[in-house]
PDB file of N, CA and C in Angstrom:
ATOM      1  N   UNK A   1       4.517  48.539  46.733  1.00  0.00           N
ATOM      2  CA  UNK A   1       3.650  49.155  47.703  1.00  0.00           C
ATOM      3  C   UNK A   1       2.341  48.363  47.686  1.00  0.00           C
ATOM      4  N   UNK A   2       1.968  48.147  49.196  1.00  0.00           N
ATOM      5  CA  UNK A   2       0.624  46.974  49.360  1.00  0.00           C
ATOM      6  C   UNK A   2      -0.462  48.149  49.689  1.00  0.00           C
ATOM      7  N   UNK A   3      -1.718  47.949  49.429  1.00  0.00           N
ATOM      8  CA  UNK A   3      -2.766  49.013  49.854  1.00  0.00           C
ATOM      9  C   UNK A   3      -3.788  47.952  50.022  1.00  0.00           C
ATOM     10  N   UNK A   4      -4.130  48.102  51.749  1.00  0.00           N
ATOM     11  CA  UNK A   4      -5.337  47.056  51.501  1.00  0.00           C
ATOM     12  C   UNK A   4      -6.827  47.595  51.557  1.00  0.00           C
ATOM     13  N   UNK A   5      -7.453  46.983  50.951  1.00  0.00           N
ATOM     14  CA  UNK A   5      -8.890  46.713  50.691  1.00  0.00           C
ATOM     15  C   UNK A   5      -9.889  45.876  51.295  1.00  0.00           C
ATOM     16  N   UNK A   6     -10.765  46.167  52.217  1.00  0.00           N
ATOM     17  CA  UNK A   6     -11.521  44.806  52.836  1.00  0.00           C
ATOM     18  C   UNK A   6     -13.081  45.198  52.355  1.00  0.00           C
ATOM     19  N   UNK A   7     -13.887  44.375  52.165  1.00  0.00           N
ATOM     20  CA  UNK A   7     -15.238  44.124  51.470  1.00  0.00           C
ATOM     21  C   UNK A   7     -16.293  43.003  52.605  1.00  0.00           C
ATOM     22  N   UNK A   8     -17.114  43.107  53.074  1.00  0.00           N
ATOM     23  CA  UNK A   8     -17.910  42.825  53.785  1.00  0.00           C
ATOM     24  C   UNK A   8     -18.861  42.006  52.621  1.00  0.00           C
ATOM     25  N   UNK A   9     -18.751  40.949  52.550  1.00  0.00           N
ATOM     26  CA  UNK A   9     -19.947  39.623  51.295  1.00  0.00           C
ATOM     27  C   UNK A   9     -20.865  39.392  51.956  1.00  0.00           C
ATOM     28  N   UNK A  10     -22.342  39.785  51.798  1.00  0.00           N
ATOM     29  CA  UNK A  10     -23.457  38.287  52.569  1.00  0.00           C
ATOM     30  C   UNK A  10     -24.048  37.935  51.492  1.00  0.00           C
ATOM     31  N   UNK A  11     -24.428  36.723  51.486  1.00  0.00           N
ATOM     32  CA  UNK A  11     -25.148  35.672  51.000  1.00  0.00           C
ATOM     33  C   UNK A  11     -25.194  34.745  51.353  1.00  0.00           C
ATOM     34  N   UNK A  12     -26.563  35.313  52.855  1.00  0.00           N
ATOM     35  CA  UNK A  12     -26.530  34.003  53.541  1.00  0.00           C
ATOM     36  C   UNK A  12     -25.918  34.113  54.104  1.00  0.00           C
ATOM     37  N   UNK A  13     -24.564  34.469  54.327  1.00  0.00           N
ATOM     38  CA  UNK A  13     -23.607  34.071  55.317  1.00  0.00           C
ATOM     39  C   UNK A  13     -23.040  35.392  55.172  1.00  0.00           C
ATOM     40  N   UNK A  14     -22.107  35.849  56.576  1.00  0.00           N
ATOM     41  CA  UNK A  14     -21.650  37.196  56.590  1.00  0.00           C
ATOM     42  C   UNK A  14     -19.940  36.437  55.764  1.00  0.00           C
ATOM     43  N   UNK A  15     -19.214  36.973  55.155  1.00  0.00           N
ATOM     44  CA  UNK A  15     -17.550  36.382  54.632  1.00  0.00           C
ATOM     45  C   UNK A  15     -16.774  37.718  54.544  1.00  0.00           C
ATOM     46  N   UNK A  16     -15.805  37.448  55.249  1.00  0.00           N
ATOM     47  CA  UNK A  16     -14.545  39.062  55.192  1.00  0.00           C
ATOM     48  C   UNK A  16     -13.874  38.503  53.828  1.00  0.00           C
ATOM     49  N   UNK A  17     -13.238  39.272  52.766  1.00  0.00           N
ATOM     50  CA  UNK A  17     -12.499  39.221  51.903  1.00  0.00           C
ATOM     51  C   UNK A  17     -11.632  40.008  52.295  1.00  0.00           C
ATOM     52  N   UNK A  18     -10.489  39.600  52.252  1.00  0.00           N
ATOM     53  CA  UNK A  18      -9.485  40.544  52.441  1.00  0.00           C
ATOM     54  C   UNK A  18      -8.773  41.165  50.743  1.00  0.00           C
ATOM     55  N   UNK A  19      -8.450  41.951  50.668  1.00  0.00           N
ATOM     56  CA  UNK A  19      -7.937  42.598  49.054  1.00  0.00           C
ATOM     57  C   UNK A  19      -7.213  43.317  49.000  1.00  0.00           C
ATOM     58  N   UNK A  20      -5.742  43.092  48.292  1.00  0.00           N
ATOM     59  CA  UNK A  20      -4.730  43.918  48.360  1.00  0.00           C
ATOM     60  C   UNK A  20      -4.436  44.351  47.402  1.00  0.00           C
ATOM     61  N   UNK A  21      -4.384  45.605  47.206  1.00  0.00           N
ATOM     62  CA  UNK A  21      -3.687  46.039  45.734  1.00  0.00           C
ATOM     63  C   UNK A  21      -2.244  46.520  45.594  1.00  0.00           C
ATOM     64  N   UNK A  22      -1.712  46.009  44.264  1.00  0.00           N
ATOM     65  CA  UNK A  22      -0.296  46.382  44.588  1.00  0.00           C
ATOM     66  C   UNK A  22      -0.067  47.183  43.776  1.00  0.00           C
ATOM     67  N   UNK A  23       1.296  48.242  44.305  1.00  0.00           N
ATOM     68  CA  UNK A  23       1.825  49.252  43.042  1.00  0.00           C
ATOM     69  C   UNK A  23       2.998  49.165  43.647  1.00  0.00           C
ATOM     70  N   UNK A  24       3.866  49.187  42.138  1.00  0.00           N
ATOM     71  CA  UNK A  24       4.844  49.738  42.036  1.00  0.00           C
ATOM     72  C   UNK A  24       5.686  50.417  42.724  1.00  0.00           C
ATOM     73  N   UNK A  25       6.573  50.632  43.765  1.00  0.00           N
ATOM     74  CA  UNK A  25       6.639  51.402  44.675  1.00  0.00           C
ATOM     75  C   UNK A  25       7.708  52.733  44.165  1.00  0.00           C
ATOM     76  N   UNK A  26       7.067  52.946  43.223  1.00  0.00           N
ATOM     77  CA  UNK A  26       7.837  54.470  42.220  1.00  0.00           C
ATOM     78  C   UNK A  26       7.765  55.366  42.313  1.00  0.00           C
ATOM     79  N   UNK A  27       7.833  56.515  41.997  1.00  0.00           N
ATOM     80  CA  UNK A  27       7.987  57.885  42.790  1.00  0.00           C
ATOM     81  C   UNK A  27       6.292  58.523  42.552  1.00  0.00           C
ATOM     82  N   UNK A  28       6.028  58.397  41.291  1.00  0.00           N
ATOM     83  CA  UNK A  28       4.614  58.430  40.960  1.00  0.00           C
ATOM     84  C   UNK A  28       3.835  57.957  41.947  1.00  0.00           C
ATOM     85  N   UNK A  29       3.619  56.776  42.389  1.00  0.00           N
ATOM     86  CA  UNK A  29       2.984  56.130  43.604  1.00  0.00           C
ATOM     87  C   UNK A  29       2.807  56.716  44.739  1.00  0.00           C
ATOM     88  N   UNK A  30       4.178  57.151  44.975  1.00  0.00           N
ATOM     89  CA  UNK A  30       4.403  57.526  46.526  1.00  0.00           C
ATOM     90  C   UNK A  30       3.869  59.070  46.203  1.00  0.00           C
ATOM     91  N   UNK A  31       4.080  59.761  45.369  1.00  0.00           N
ATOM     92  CA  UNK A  31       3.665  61.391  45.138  1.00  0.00           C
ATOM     93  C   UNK A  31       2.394  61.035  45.559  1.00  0.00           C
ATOM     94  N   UNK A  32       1.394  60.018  44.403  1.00  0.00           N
ATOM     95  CA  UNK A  32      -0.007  60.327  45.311  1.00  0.00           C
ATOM     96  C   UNK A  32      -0.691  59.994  46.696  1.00  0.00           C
ATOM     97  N   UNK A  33      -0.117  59.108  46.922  1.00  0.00           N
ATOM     98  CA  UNK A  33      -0.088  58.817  48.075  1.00  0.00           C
ATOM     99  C   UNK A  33       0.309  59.847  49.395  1.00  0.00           C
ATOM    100  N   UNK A  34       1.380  60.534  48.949  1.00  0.00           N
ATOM    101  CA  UNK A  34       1.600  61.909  49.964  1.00  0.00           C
ATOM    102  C   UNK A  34       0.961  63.317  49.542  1.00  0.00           C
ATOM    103  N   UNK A  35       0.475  63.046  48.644  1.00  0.00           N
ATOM    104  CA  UNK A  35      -0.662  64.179  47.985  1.00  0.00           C
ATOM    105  C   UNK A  35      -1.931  63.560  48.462  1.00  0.00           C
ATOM    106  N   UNK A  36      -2.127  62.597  49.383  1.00  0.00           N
ATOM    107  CA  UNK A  36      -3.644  62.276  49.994  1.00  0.00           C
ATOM    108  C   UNK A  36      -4.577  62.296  48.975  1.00  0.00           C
ATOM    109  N   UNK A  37      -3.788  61.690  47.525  1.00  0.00           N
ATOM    110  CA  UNK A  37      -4.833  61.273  46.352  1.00  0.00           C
ATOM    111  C   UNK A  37      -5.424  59.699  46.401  1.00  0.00           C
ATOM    112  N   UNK A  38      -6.167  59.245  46.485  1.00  0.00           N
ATOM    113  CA  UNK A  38      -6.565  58.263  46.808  1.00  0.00           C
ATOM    114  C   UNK A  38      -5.937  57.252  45.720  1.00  0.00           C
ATOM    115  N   UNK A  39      -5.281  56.270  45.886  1.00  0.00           N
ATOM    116  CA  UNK A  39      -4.895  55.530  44.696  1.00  0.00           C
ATOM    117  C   UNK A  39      -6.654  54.313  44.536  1.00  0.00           C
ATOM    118  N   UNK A  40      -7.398  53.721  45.421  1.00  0.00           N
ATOM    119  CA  UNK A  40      -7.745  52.863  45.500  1.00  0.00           C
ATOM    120  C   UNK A  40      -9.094  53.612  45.124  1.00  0.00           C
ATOM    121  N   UNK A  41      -8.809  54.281  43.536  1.00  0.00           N
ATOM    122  CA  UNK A  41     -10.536  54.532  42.904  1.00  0.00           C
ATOM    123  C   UNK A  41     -10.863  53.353  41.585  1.00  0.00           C
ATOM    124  N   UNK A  42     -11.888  53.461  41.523  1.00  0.00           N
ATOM    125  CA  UNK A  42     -12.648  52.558  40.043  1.00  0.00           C
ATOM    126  C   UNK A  42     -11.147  53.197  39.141  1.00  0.00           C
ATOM    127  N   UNK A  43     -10.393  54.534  38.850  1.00  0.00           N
ATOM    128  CA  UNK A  43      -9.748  54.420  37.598  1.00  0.00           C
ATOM    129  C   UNK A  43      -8.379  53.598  37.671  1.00  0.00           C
ATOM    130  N   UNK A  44      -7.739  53.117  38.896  1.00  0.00           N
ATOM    131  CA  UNK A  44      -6.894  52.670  39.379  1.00  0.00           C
ATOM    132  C   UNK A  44      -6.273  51.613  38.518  1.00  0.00           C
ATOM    133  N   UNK A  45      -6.549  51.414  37.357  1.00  0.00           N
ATOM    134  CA  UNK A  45      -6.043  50.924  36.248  1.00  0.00           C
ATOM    135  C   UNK A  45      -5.691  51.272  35.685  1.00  0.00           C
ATOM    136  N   UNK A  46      -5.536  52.690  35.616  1.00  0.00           N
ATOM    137  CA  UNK A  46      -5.242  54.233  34.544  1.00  0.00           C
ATOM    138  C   UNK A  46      -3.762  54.519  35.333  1.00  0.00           C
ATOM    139  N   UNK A  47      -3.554  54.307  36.367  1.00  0.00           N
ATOM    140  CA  UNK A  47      -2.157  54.168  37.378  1.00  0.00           C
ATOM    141  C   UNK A  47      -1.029  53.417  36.926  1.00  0.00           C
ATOM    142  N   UNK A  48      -0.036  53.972  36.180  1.00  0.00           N
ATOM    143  CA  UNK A  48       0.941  53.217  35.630  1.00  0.00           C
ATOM    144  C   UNK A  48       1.798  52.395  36.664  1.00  0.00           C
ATOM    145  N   UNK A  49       1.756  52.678  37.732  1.00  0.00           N
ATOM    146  CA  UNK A  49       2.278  51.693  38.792  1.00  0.00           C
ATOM    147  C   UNK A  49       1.806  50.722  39.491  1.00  0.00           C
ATOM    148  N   UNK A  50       0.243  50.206  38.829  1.00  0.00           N
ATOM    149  CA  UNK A  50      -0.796  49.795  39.398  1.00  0.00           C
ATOM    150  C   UNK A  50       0.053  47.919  38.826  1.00  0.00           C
ATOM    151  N   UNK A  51      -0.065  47.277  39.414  1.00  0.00           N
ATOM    152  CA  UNK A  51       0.100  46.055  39.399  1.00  0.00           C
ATOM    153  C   UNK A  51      -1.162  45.029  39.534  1.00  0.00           C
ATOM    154  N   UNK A  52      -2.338  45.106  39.702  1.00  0.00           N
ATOM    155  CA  UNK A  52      -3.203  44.281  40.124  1.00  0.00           C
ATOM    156  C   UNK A  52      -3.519  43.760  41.531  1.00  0.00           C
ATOM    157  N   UNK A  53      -4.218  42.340  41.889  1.00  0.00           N
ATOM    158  CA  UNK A  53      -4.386  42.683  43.436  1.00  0.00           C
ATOM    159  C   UNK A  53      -4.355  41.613  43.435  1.00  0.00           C
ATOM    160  N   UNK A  54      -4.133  40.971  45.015  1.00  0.00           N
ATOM    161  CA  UNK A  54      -4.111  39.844  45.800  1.00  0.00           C
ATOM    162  C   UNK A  54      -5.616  39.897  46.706  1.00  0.00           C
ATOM    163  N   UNK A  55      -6.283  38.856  46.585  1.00  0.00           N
ATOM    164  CA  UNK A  55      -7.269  38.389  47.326  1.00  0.00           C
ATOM    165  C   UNK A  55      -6.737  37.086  47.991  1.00  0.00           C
ATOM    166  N   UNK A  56      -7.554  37.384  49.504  1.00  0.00           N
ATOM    167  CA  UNK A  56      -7.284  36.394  50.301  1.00  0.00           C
ATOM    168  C   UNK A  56      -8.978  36.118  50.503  1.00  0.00           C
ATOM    169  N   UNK A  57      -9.296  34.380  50.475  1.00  0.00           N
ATOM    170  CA  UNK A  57     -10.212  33.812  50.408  1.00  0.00           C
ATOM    171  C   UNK A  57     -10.367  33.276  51.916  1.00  0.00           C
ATOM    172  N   UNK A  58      -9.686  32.661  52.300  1.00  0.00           N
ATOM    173  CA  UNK A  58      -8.923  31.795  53.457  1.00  0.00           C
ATOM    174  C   UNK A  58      -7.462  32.351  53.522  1.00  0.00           C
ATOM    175  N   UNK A  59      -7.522  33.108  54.955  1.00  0.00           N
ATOM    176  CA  UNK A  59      -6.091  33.586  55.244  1.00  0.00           C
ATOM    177  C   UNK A  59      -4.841  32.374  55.495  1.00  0.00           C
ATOM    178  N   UNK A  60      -3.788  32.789  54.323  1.00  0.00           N
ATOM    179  CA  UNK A  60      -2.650  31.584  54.487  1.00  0.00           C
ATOM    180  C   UNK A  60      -2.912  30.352  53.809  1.00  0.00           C
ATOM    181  N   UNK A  61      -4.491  30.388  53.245  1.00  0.00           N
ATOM    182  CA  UNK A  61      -4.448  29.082  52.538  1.00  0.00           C
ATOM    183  C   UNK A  61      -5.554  29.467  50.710  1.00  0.00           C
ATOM    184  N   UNK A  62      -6.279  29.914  50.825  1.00  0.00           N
ATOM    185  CA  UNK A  62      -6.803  30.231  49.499  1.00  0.00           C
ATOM    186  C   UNK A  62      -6.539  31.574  48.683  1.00  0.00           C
ATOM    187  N   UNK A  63      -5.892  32.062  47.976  1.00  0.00           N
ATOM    188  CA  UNK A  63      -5.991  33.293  47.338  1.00  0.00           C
ATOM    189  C   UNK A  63      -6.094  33.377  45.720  1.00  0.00           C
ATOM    190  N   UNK A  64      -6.139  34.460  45.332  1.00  0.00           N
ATOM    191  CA  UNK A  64      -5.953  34.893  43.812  1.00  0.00           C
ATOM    192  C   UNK A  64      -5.060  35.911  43.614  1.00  0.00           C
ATOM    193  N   UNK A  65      -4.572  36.243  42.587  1.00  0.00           N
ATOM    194  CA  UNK A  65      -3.447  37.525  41.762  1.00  0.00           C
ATOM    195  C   UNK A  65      -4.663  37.384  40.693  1.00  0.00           C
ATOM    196  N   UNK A  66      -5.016  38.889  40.558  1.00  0.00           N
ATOM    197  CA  UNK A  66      -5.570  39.185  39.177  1.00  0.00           C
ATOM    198  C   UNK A  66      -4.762  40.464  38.692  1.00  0.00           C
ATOM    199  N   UNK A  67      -4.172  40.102  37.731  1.00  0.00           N
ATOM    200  CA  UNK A  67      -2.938  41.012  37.014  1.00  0.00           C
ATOM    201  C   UNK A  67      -4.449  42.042  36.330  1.00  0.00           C
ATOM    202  N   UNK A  68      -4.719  43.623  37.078  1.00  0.00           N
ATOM    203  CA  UNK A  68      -5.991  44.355  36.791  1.00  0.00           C
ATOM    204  C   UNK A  68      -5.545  45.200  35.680  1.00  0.00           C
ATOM    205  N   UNK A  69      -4.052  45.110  35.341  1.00  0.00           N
ATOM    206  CA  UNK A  69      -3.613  46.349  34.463  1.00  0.00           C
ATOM    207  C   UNK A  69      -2.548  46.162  33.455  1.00  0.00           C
ATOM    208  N   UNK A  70      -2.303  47.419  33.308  1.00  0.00           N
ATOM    209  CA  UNK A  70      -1.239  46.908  31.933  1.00  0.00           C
ATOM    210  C   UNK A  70      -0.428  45.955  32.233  1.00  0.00           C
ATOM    211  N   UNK A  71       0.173  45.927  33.588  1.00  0.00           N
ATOM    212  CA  UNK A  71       1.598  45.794  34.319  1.00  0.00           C
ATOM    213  C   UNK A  71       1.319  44.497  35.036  1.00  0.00           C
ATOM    214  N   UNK A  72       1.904  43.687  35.012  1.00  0.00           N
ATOM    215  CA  UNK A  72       1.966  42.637  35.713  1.00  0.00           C
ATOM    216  C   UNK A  72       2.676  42.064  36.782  1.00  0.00           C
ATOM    217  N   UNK A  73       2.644  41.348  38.253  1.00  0.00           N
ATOM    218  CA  UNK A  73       3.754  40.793  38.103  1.00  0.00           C
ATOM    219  C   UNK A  73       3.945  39.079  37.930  1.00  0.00           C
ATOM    220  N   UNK A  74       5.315  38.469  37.845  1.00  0.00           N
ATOM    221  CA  UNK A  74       5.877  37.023  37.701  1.00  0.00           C
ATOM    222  C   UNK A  74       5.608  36.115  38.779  1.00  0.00           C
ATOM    223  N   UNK A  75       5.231  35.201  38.473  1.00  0.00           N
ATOM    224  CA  UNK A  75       4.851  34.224  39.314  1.00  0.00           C
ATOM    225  C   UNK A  75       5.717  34.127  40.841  1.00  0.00           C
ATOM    226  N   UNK A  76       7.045  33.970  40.960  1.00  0.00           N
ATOM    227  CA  UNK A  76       8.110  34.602  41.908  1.00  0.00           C
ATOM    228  C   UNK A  76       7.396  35.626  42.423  1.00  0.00           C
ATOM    229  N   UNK A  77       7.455  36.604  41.849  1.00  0.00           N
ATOM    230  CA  UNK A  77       6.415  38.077  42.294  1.00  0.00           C
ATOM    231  C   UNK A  77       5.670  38.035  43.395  1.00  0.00           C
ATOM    232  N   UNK A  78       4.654  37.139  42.937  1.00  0.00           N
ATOM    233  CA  UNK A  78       3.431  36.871  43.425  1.00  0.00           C
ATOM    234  C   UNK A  78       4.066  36.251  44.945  1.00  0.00           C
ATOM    235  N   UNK A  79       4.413  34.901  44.363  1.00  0.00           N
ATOM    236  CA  UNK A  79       4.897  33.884  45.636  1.00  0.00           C
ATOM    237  C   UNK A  79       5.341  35.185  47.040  1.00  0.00           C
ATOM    238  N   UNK A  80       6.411  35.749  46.556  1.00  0.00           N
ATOM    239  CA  UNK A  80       7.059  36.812  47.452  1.00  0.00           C
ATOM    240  C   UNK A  80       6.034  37.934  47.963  1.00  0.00           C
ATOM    241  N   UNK A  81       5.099  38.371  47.392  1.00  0.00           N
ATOM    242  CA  UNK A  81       3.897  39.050  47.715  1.00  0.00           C
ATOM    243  C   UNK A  81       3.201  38.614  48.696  1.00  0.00           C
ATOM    244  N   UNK A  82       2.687  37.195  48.415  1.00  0.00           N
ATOM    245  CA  UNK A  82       2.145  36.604  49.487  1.00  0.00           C
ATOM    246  C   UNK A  82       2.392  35.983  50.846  1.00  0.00           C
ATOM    247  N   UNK A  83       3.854  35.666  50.448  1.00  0.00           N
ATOM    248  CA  UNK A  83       4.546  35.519  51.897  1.00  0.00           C
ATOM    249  C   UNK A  83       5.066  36.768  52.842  1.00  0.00           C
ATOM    250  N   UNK A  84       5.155  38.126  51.654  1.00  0.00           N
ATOM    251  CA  UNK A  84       4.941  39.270  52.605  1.00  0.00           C
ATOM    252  C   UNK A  84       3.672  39.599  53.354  1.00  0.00           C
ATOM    253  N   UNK A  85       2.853  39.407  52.799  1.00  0.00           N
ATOM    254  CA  UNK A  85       1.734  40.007  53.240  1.00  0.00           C
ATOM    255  C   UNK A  85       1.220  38.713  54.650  1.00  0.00           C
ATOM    256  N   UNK A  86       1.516  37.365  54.591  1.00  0.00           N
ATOM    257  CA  UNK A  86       1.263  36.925  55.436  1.00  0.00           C
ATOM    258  C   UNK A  86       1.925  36.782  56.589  1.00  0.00           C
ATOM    259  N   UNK A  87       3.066  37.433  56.380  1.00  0.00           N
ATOM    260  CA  UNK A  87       4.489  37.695  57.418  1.00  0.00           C
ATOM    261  C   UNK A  87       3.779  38.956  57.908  1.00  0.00           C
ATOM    262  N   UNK A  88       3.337  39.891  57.489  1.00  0.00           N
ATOM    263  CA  UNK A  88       2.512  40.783  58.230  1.00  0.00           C
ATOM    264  C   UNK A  88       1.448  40.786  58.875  1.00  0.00           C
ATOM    265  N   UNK A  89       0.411  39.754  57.929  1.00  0.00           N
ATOM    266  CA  UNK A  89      -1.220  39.808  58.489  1.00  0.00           C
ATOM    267  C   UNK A  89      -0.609  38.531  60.106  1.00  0.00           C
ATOM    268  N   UNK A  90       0.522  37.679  60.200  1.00  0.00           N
ATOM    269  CA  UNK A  90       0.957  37.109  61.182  1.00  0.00           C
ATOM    270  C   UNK A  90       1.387  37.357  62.183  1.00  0.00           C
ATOM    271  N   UNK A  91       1.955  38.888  61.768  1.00  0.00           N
ATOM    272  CA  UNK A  91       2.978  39.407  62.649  1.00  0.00           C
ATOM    273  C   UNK A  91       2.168  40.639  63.654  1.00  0.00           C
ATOM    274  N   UNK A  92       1.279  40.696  64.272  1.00  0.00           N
ATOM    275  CA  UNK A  92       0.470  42.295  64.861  1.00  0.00           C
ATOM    276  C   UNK A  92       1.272  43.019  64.791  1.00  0.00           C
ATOM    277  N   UNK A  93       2.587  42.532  66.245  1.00  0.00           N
ATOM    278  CA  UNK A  93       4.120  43.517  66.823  1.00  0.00           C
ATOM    279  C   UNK A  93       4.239  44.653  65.530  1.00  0.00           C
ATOM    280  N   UNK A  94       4.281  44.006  64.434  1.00  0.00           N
ATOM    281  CA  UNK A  94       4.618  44.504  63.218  1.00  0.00           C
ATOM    282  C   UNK A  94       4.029  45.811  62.747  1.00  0.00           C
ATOM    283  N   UNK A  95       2.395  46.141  63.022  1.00  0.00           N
ATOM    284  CA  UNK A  95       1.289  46.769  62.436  1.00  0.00           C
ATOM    285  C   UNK A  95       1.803  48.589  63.206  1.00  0.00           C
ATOM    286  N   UNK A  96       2.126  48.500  64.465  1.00  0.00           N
ATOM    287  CA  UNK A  96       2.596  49.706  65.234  1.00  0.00           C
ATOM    288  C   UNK A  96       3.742  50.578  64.230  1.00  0.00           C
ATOM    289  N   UNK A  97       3.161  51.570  64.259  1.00  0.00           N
ATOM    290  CA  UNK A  97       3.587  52.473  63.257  1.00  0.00           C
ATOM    291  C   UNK A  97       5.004  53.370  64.005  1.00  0.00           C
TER     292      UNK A  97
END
């Protein structure tokens, strides 16, 4: 499960960060999530399904994985993470619910 995050930077210059956090997509996850518990607080490391997050620097060309929690994922992981998420941020058609 992807949850995104966007952050507004100035210094000097206005910069969008885009920020994705990932979990686990386990039953735990989805409970809070349909309990309209916010997963995306400061304790969100305390979330056993919490995986860490993807930052996009430059969309499609600069990012980071910072593994934020116990749980990690594998380099594969990642790769597949990011080509999801850019198969989406590519795709609008896609965004319609």
């Amino acid at each position: 499960m992807i949850m995104l995050e966007s952050e507004a930077h100035i210094n000097g210059h206005p910069v969008l960060t885009y920020t994705y956090s990932i979990y686990r997509g386990d039953t735990s996850a989805l409970n809070k999530l349909n309990n309209s518990e916010k997963l995306l607080l400061p304790d969100k490391k305390n979330n056993p399904g919490y995986l860490g997050y993807v930052t996009f620097e430059q969309p499609g060309k600069v990012f980071n994985y910072i593994a934020d929690g116990d749980n990690e994922l594998s380099y594969d992981e990642v790769v597949d993470v990011i080509e999801e998420i850019n198969h989406f941020r590519d795709s609008p058609q896609l965004w319609a619910i």
